[in-house]
C-alpha atoms as a PDB file:
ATOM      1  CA  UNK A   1      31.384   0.029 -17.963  1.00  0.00           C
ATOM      2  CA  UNK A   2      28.876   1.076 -15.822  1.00  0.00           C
ATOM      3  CA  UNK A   3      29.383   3.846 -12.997  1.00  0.00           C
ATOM      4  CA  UNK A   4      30.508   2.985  -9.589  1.00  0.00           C
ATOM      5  CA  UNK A   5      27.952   4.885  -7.845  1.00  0.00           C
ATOM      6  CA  UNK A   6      24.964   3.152  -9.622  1.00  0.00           C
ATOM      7  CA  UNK A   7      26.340  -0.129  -8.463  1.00  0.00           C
ATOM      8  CA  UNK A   8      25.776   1.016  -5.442  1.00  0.00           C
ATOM      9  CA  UNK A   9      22.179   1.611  -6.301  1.00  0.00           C
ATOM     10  CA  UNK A  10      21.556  -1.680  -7.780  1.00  0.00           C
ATOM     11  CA  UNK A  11      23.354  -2.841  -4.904  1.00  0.00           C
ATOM     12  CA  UNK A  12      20.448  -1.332  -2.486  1.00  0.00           C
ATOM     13  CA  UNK A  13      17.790  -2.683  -4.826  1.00  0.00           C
ATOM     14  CA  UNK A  14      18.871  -6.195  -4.417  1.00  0.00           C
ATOM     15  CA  UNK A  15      19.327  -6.115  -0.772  1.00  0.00           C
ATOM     16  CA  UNK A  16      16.104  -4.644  -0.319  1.00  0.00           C
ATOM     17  CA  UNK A  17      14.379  -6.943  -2.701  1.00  0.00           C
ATOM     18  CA  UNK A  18      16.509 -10.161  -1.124  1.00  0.00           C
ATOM     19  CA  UNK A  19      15.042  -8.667   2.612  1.00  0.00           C
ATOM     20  CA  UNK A  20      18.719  -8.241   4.007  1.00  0.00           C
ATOM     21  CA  UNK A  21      18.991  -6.955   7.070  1.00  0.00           C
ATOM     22  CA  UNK A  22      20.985  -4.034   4.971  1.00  0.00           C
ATOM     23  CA  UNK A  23      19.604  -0.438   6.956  1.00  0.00           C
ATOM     24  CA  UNK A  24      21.368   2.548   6.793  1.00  0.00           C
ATOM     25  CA  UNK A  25      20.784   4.532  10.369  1.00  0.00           C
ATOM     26  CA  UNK A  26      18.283   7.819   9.807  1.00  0.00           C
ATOM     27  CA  UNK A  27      20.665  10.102  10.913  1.00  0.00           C
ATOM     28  CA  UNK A  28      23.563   9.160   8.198  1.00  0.00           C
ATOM     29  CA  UNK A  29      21.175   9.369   5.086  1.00  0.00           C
ATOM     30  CA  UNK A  30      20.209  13.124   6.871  1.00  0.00           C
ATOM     31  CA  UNK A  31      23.316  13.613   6.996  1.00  0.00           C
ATOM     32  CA  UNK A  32      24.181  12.386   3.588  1.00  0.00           C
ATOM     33  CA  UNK A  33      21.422  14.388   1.484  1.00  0.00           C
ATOM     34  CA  UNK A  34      22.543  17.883   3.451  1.00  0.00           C
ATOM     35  CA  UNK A  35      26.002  17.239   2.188  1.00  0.00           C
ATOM     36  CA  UNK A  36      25.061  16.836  -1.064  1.00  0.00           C
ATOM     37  CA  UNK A  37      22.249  19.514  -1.348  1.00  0.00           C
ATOM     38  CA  UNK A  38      25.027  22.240   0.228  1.00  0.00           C
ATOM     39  CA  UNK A  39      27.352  20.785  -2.589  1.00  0.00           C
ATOM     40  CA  UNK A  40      25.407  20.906  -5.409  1.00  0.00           C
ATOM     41  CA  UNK A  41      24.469  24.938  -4.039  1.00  0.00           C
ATOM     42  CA  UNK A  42      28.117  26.162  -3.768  1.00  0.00           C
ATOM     43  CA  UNK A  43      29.026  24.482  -6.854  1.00  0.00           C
ATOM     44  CA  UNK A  44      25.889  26.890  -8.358  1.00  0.00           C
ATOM     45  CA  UNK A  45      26.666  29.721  -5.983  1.00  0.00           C
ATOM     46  CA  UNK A  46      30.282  29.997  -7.116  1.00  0.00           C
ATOM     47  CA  UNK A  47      29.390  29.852 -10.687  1.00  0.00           C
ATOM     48  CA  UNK A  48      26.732  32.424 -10.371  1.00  0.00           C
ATOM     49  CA  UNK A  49      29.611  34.638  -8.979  1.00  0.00           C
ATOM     50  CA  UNK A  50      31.604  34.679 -12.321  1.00  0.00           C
ATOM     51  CA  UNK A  51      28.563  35.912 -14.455  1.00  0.00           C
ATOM     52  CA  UNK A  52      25.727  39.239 -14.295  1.00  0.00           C
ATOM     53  CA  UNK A  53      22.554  37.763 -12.750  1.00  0.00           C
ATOM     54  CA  UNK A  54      20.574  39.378 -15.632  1.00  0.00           C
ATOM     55  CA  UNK A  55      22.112  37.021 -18.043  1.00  0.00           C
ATOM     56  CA  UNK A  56      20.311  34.480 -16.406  1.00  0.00           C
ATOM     57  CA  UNK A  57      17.068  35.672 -16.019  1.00  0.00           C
ATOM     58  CA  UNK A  58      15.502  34.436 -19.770  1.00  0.00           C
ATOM     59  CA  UNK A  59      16.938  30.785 -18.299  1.00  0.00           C
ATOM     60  CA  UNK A  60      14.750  31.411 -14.868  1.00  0.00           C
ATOM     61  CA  UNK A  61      12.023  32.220 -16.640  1.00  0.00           C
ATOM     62  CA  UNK A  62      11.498  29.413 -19.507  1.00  0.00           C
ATOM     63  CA  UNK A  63      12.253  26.895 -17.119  1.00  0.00           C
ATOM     64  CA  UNK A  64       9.674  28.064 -14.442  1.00  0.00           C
ATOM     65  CA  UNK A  65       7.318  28.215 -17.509  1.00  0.00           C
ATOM     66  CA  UNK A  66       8.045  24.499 -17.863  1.00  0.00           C
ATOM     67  CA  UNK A  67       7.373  23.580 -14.310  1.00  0.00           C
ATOM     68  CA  UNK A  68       4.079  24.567 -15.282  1.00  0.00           C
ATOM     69  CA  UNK A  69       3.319  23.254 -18.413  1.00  0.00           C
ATOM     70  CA  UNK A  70       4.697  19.545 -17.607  1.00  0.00           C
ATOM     71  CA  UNK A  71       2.302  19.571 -14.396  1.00  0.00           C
ATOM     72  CA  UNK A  72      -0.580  20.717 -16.654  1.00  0.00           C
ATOM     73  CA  UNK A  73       0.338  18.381 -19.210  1.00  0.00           C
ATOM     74  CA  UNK A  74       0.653  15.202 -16.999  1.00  0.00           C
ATOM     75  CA  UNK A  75      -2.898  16.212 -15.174  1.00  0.00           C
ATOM     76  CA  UNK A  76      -5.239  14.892 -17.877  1.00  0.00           C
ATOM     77  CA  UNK A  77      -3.584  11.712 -18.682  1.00  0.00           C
ATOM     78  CA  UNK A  78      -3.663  10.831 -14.990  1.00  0.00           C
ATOM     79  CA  UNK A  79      -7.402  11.715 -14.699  1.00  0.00           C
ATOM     80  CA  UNK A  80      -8.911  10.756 -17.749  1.00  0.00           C
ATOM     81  CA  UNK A  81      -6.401   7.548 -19.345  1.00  0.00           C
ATOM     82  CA  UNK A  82      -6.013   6.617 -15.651  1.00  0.00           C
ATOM     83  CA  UNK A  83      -8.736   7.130 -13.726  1.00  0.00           C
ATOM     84  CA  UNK A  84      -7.203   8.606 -10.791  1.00  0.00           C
ATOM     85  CA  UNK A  85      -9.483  10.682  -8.818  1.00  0.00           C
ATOM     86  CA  UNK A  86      -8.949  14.707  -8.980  1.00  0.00           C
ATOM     87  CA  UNK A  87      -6.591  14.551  -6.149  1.00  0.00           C
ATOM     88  CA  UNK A  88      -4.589  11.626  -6.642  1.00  0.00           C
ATOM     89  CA  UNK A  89      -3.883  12.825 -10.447  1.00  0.00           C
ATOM     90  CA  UNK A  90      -3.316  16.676  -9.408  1.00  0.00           C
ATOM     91  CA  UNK A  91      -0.725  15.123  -7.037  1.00  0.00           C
ATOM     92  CA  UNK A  92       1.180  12.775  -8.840  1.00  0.00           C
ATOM     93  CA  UNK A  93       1.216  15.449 -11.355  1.00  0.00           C
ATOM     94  CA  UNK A  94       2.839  17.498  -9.384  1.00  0.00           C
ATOM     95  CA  UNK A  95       5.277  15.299  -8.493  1.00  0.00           C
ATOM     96  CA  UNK A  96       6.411  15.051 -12.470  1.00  0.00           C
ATOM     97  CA  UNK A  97       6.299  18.608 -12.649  1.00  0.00           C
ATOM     98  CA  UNK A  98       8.436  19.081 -10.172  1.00  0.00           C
ATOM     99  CA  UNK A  99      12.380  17.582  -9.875  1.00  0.00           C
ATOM    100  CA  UNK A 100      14.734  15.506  -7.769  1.00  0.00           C
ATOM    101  CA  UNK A 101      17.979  16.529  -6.439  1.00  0.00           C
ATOM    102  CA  UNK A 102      19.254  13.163  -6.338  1.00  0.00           C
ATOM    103  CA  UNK A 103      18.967  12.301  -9.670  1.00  0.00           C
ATOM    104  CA  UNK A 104      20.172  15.937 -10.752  1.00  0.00           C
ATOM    105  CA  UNK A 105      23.236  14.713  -8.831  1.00  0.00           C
ATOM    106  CA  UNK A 106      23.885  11.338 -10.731  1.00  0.00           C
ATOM    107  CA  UNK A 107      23.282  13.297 -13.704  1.00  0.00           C
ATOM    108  CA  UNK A 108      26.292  15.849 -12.721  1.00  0.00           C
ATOM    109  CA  UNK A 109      28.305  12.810 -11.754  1.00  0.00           C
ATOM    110  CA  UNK A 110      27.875  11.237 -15.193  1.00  0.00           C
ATOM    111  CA  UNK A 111      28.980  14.026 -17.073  1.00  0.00           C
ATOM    112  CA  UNK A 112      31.868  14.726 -15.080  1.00  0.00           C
ATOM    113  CA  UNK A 113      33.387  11.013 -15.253  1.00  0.00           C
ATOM    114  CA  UNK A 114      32.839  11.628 -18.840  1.00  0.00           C
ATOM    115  CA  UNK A 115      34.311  15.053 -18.537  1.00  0.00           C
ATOM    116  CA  UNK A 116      31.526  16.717 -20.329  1.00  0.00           C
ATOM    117  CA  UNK A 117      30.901  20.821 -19.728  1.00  0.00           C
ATOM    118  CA  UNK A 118      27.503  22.026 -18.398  1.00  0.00           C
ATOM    119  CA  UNK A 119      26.389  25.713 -17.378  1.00  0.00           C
ATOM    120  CA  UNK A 120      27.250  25.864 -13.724  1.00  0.00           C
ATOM    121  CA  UNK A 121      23.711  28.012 -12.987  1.00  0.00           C
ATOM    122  CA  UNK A 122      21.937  24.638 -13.123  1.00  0.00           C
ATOM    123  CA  UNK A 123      21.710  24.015  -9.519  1.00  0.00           C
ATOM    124  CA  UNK A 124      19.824  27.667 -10.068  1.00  0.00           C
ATOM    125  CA  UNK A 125      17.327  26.220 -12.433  1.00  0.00           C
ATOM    126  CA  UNK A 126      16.827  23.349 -10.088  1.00  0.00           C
ATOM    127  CA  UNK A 127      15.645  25.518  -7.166  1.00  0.00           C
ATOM    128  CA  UNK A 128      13.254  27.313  -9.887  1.00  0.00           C
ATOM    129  CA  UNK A 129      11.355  23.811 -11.080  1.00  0.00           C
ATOM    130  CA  UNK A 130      11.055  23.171  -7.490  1.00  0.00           C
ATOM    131  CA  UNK A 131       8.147  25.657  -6.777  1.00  0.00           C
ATOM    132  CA  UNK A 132       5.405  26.264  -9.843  1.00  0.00           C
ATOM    133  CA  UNK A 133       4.966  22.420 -10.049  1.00  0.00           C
ATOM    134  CA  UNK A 134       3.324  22.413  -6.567  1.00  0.00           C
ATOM    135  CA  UNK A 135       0.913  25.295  -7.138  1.00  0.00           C
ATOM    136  CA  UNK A 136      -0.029  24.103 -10.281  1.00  0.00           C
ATOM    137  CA  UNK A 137      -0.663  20.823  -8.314  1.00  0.00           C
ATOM    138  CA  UNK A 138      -2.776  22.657  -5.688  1.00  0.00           C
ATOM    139  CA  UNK A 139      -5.311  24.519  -7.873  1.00  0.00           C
ATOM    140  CA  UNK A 140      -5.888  21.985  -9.742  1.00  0.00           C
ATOM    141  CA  UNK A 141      -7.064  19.288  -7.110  1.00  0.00           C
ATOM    142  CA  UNK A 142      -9.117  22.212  -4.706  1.00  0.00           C
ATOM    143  CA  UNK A 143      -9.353  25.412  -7.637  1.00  0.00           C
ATOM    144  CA  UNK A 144      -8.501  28.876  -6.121  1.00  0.00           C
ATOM    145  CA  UNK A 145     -10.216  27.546  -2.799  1.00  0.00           C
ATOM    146  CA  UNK A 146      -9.976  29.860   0.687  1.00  0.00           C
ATOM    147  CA  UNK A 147      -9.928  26.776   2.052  1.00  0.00           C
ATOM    148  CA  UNK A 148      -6.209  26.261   1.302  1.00  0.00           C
ATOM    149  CA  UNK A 149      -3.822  27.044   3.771  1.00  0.00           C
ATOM    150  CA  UNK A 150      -1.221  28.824   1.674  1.00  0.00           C
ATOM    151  CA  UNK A 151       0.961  29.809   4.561  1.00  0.00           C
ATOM    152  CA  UNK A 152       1.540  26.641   5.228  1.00  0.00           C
ATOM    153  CA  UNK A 153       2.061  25.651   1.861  1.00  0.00           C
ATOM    154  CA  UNK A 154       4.553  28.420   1.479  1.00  0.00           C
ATOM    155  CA  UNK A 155       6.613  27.508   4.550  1.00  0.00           C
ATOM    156  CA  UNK A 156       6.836  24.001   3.160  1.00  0.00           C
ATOM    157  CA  UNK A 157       7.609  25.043  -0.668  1.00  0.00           C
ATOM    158  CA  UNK A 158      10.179  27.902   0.427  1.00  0.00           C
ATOM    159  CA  UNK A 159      11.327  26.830   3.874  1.00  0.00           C
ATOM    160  CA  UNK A 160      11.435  23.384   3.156  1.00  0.00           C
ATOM    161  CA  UNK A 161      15.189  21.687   3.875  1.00  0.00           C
ATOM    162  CA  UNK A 162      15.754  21.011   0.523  1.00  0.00           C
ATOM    163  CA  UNK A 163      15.289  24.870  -0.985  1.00  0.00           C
ATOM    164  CA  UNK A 164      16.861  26.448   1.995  1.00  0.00           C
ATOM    165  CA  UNK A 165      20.064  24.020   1.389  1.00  0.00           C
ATOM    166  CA  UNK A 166      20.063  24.845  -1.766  1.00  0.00           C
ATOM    167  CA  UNK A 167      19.360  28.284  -1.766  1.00  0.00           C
ATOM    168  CA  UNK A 168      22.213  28.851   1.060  1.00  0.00           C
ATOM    169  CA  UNK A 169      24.624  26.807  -0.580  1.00  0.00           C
ATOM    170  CA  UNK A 170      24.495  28.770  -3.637  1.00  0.00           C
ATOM    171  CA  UNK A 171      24.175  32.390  -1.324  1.00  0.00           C
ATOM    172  CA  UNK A 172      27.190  31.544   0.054  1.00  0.00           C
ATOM    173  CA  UNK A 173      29.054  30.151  -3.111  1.00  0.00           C
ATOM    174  CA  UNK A 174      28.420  33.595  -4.653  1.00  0.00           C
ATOM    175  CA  UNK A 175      29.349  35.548  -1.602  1.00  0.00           C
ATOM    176  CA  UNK A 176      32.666  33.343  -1.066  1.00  0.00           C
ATOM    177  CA  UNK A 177      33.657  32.682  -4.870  1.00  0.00           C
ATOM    178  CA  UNK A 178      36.052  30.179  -5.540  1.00  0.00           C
ATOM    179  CA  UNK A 179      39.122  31.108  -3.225  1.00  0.00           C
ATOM    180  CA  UNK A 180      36.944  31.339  -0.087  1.00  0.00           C
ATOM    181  CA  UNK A 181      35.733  28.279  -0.807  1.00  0.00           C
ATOM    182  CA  UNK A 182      39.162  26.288  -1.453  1.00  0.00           C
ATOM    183  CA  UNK A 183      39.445  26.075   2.447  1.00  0.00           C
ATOM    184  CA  UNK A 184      36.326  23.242   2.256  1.00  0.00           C
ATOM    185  CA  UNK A 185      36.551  22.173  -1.270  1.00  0.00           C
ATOM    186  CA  UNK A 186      37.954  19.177   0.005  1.00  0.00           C
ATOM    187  CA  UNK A 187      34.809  17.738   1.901  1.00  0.00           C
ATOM    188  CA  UNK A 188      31.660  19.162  -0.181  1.00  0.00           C
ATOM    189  CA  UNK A 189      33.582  19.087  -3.377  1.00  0.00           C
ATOM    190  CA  UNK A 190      36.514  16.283  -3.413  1.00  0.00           C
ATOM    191  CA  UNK A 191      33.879  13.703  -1.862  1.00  0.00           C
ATOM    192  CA  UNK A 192      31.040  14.234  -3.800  1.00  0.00           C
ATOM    193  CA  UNK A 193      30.728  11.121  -5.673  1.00  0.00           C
ATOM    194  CA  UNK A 194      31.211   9.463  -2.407  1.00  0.00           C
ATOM    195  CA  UNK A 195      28.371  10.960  -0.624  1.00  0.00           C
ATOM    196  CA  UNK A 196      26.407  10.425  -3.740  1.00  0.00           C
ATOM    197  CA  UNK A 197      27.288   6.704  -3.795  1.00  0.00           C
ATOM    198  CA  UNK A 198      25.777   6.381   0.181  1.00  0.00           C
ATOM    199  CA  UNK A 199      22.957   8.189  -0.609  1.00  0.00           C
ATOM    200  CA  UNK A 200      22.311   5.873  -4.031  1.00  0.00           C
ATOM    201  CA  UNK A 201      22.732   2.835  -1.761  1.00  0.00           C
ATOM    202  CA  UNK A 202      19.808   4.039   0.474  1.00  0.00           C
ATOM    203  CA  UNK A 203      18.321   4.978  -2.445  1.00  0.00           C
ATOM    204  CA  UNK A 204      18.237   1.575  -3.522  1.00  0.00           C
ATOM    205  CA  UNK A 205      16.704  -0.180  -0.700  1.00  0.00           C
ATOM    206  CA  UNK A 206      14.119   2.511  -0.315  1.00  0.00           C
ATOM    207  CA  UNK A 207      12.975   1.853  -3.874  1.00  0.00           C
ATOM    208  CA  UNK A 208      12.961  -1.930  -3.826  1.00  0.00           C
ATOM    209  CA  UNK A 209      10.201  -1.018  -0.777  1.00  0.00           C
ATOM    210  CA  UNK A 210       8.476   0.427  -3.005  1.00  0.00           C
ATOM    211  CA  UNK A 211       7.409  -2.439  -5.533  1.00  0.00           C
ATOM    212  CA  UNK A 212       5.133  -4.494  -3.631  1.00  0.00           C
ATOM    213  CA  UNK A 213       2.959  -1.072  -3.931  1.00  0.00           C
ATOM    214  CA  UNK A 214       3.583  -1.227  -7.925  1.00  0.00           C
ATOM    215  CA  UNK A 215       2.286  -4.434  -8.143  1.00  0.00           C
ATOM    216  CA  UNK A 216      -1.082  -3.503  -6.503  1.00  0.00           C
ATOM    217  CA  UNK A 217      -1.551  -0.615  -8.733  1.00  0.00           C
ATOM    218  CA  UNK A 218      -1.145  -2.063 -11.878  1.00  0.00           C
ATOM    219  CA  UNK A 219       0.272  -1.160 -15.197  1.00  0.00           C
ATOM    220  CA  UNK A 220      -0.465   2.404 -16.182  1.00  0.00           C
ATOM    221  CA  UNK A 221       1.097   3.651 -13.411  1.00  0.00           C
ATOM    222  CA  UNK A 222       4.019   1.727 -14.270  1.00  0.00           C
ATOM    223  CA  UNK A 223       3.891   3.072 -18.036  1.00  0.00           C
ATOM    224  CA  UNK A 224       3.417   6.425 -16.755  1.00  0.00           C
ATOM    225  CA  UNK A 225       6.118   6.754 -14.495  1.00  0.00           C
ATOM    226  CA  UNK A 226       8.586   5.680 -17.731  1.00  0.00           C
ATOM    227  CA  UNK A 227       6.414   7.295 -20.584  1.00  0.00           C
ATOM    228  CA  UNK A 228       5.737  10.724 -18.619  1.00  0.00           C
ATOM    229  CA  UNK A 229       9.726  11.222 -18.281  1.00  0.00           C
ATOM    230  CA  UNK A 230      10.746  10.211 -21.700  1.00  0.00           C
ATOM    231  CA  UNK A 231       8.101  12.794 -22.995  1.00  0.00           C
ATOM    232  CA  UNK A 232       9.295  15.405 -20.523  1.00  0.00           C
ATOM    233  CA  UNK A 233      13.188  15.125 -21.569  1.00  0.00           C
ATOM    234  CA  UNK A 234      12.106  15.723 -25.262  1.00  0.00           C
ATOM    235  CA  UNK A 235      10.631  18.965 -23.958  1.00  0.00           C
ATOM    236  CA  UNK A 236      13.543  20.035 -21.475  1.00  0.00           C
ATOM    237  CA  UNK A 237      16.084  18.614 -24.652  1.00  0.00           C
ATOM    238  CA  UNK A 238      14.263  20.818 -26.767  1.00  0.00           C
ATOM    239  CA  UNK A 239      14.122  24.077 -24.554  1.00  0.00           C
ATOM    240  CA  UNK A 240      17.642  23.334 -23.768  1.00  0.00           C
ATOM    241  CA  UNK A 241      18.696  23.431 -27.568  1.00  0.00           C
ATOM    242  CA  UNK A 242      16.324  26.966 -27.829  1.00  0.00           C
ATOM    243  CA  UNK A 243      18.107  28.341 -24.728  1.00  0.00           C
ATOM    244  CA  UNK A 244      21.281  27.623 -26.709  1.00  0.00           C
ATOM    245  CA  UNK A 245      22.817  25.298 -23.988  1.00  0.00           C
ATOM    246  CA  UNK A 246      25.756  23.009 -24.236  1.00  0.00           C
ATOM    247  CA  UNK A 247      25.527  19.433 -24.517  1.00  0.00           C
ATOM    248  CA  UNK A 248      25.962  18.623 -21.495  1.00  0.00           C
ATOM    249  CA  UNK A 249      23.283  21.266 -20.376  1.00  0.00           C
ATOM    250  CA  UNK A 250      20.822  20.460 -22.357  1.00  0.00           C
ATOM    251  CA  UNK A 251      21.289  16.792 -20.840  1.00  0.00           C
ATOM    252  CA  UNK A 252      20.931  18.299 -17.239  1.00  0.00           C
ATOM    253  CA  UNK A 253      18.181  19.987 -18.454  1.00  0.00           C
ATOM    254  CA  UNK A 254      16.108  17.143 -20.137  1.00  0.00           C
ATOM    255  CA  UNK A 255      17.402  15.496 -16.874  1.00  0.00           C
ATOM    256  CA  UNK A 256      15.475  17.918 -14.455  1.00  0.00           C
ATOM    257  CA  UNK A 257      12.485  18.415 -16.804  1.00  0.00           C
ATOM    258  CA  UNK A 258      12.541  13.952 -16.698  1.00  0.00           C
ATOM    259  CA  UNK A 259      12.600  13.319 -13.003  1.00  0.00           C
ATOM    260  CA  UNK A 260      10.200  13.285 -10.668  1.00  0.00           C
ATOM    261  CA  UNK A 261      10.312  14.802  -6.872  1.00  0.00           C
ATOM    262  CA  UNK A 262      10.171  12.374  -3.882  1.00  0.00           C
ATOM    263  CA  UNK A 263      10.797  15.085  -1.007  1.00  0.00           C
ATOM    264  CA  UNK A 264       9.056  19.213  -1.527  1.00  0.00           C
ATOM    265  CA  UNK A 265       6.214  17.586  -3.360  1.00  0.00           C
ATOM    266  CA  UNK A 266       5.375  15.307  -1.127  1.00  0.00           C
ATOM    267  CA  UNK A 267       5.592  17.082   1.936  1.00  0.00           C
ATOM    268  CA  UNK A 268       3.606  20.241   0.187  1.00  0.00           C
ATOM    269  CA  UNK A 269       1.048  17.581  -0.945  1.00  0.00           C
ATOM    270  CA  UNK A 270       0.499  16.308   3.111  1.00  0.00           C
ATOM    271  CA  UNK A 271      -0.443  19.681   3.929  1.00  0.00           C
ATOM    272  CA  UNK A 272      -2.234  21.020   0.902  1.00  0.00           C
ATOM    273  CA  UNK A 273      -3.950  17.623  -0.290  1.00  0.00           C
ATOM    274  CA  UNK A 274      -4.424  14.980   1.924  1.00  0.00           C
ATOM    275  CA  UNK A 275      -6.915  12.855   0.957  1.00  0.00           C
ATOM    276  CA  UNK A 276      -4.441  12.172  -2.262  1.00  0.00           C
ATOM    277  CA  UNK A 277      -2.517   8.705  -1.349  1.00  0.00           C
ATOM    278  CA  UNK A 278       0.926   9.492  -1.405  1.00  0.00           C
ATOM    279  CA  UNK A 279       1.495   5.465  -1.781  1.00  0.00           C
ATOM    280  CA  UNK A 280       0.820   6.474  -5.795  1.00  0.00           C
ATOM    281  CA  UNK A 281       3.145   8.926  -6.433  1.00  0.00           C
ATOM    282  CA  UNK A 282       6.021   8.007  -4.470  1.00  0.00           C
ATOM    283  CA  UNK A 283       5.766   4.835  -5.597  1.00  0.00           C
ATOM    284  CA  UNK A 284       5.711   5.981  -9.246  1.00  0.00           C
ATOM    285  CA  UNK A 285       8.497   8.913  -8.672  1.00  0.00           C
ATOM    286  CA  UNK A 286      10.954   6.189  -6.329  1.00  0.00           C
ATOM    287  CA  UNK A 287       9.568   2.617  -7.466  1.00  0.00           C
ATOM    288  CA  UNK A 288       9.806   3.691 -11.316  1.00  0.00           C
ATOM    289  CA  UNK A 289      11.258   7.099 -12.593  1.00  0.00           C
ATOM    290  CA  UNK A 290      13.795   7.064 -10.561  1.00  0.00           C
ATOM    291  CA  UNK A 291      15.693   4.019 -11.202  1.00  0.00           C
ATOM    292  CA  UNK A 292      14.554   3.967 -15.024  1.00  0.00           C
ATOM    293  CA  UNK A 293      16.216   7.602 -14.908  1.00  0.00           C
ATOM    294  CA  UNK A 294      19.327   6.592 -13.213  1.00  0.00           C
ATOM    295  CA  UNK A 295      19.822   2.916 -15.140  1.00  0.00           C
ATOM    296  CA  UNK A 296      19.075   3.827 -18.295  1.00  0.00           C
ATOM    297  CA  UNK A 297      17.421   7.498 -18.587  1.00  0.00           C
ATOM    298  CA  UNK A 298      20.410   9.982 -18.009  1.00  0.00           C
ATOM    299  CA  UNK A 299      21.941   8.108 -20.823  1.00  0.00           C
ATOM    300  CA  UNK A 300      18.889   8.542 -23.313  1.00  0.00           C
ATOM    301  CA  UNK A 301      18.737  11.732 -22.125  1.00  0.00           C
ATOM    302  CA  UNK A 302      22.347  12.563 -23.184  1.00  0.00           C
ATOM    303  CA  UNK A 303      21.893  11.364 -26.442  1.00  0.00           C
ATOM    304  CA  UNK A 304      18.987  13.309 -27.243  1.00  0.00           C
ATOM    305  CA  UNK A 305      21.320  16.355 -26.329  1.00  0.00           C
ATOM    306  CA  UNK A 306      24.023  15.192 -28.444  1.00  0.00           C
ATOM    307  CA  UNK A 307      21.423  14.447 -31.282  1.00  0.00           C
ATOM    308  CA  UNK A 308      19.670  18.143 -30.892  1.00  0.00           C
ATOM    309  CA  UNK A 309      23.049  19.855 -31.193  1.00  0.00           C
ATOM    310  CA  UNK A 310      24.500  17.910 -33.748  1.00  0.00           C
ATOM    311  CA  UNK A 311      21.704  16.885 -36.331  1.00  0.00           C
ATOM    312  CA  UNK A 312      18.866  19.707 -35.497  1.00  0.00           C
ATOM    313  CA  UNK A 313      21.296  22.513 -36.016  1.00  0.00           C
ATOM    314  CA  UNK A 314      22.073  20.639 -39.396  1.00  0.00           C
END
């Protein structure tokens, strides 16, 4: 049976496809996405609190190592199978090296209705993919230029709304622990998959604006934006399974390593690169990898965990 909450999405999709007069007001999806980013940071933060930070550290590190690699990996297929131009491939690749909080959170959501265990640092490794995807991203459409303005760039990357929600939420998770948090628990933890299911709906409609843009730029980018993230979870499924996660974290982390970011990328590529069109790569990330990922890839994904831990270990 599928989910609630991506009924919600397909929900979204077919209104916006249909041309309802379906709108969620600005202010509630704000709303909505702070909610969940604080969530998904206390949930972390609280975690973080029960285990020695240096435990974590070979995690940090291997997954900010893959932030890199995926970005340098997707660059030449974009550039040289599909002909973008320097700046439209450094950018999209960036946006695949990068991750997306939302579909992080369906992921979380579809382990816990199936009551599958996970690490609880993940919303950790999250905020780490965030950042070495968009540098990557930046030298390689301008090179170690002077001409980049990397104060801006590093008041978007680190002062962005998404990393500071994150970052706090888990700050204060790991200052509070678990019984100074029970007082809230009720709205940031309780109605999660609530929140989640508003924020899919919206979801929905935004991507069903987005295919009238896949349609004028044809087919690769449609094969890339499922092809890049199946070959990405094999990699994050694979470092998962060397890390010596659980199941369910090696899903979460094939999860991150497959999805593509739709809010710091962009806004770091505005300011950084801006003769890239963003029209490509959100309409890959939103029109493409992010309903393939929620319909059918977090699924896959979980398999591929399941597979790795029972069959590769032998």
């Amino acid at each position: 049976m599928i989910d609630p909450i991506i009924l919600f999405f397909l929900l979204g999709a077919v209104a916006g496809l249909l041309r309802s007069e379906l709108r969620l007001p600005a202010a509630v999806y704000e709303f909505v996405s702070i909610v969940l980013l604080l969530s998904i940071g206390l949930k972390g933060g609280v975690e973080l609190a029960k285990q020695p930070f240096s435990t974590l550290l070979p995690h940090m590190g291997a997954v900010i190592a893959m932030g890199f690699v995926l970005t340098l990996l997707a660059f030449p297929v974009l550039r040289y199978l599909g002909r973008f131009t320097r700046a439209d491939a450094a950018s999209i690749a960036a946006h695949y090296g990068s991750v997306s909080v939302g579909t992080f959170a369906v992921a979380v959501a579809y382990l816990g209705s199936r009551q599958i265990p996970f690490e609880e640092h993940m919303p950790l490794l999250l905020v780490m993919l965030e950042v070495p995807a968009i540098l990557v991203g930046i030298v390689l459409a301008r090179g170690l230029s002077r001409e980049t303005r990397w104060r801006s760039v590093a008041h978007e990357v680190f002062l962005g709304k998404g990393i500071v929600l994150l970052l706090g939420g888990l700050l204060i998770g790991w200052a509070a622990g678990p019984d100074g948090l029970k007082p809230i628990e009720p709205f940031f933890f309780d109605l999660f998959k609530g929140f989640l299911a508003v924020f899919l709906l919206e979801m929905g409609l935004i991507t069903a604006k987005q295919i009238g843009s896949l349609r004028r730029y044809g087919p690769f980018l449609v094969a890339f934006g499922i092809g890049m993230p199946l070959f990405s979870a094999l990699v994050g499924t694979w470092l998962g399974w060397v890390l010596d996660l659980s199941v369910g974290g090696t899903a979460i982390l094939a999860t991150l390593a497959a999805s593509a970011s739709y809010i710091a990328v962009p806004a770091a590529m505005r300011i950084s690169v801006p003769e890239a069109n963003p029209t490509l790569s959100l309409a890959a990330a939103l029109g493409i990898t992010f309903p393939f990922n929620v319909l059918l890839g977090i699924p896959i994904y979980h398999a591929l965990a399941v597979w790795a831990h029972t069959f590769a270990r032998g």
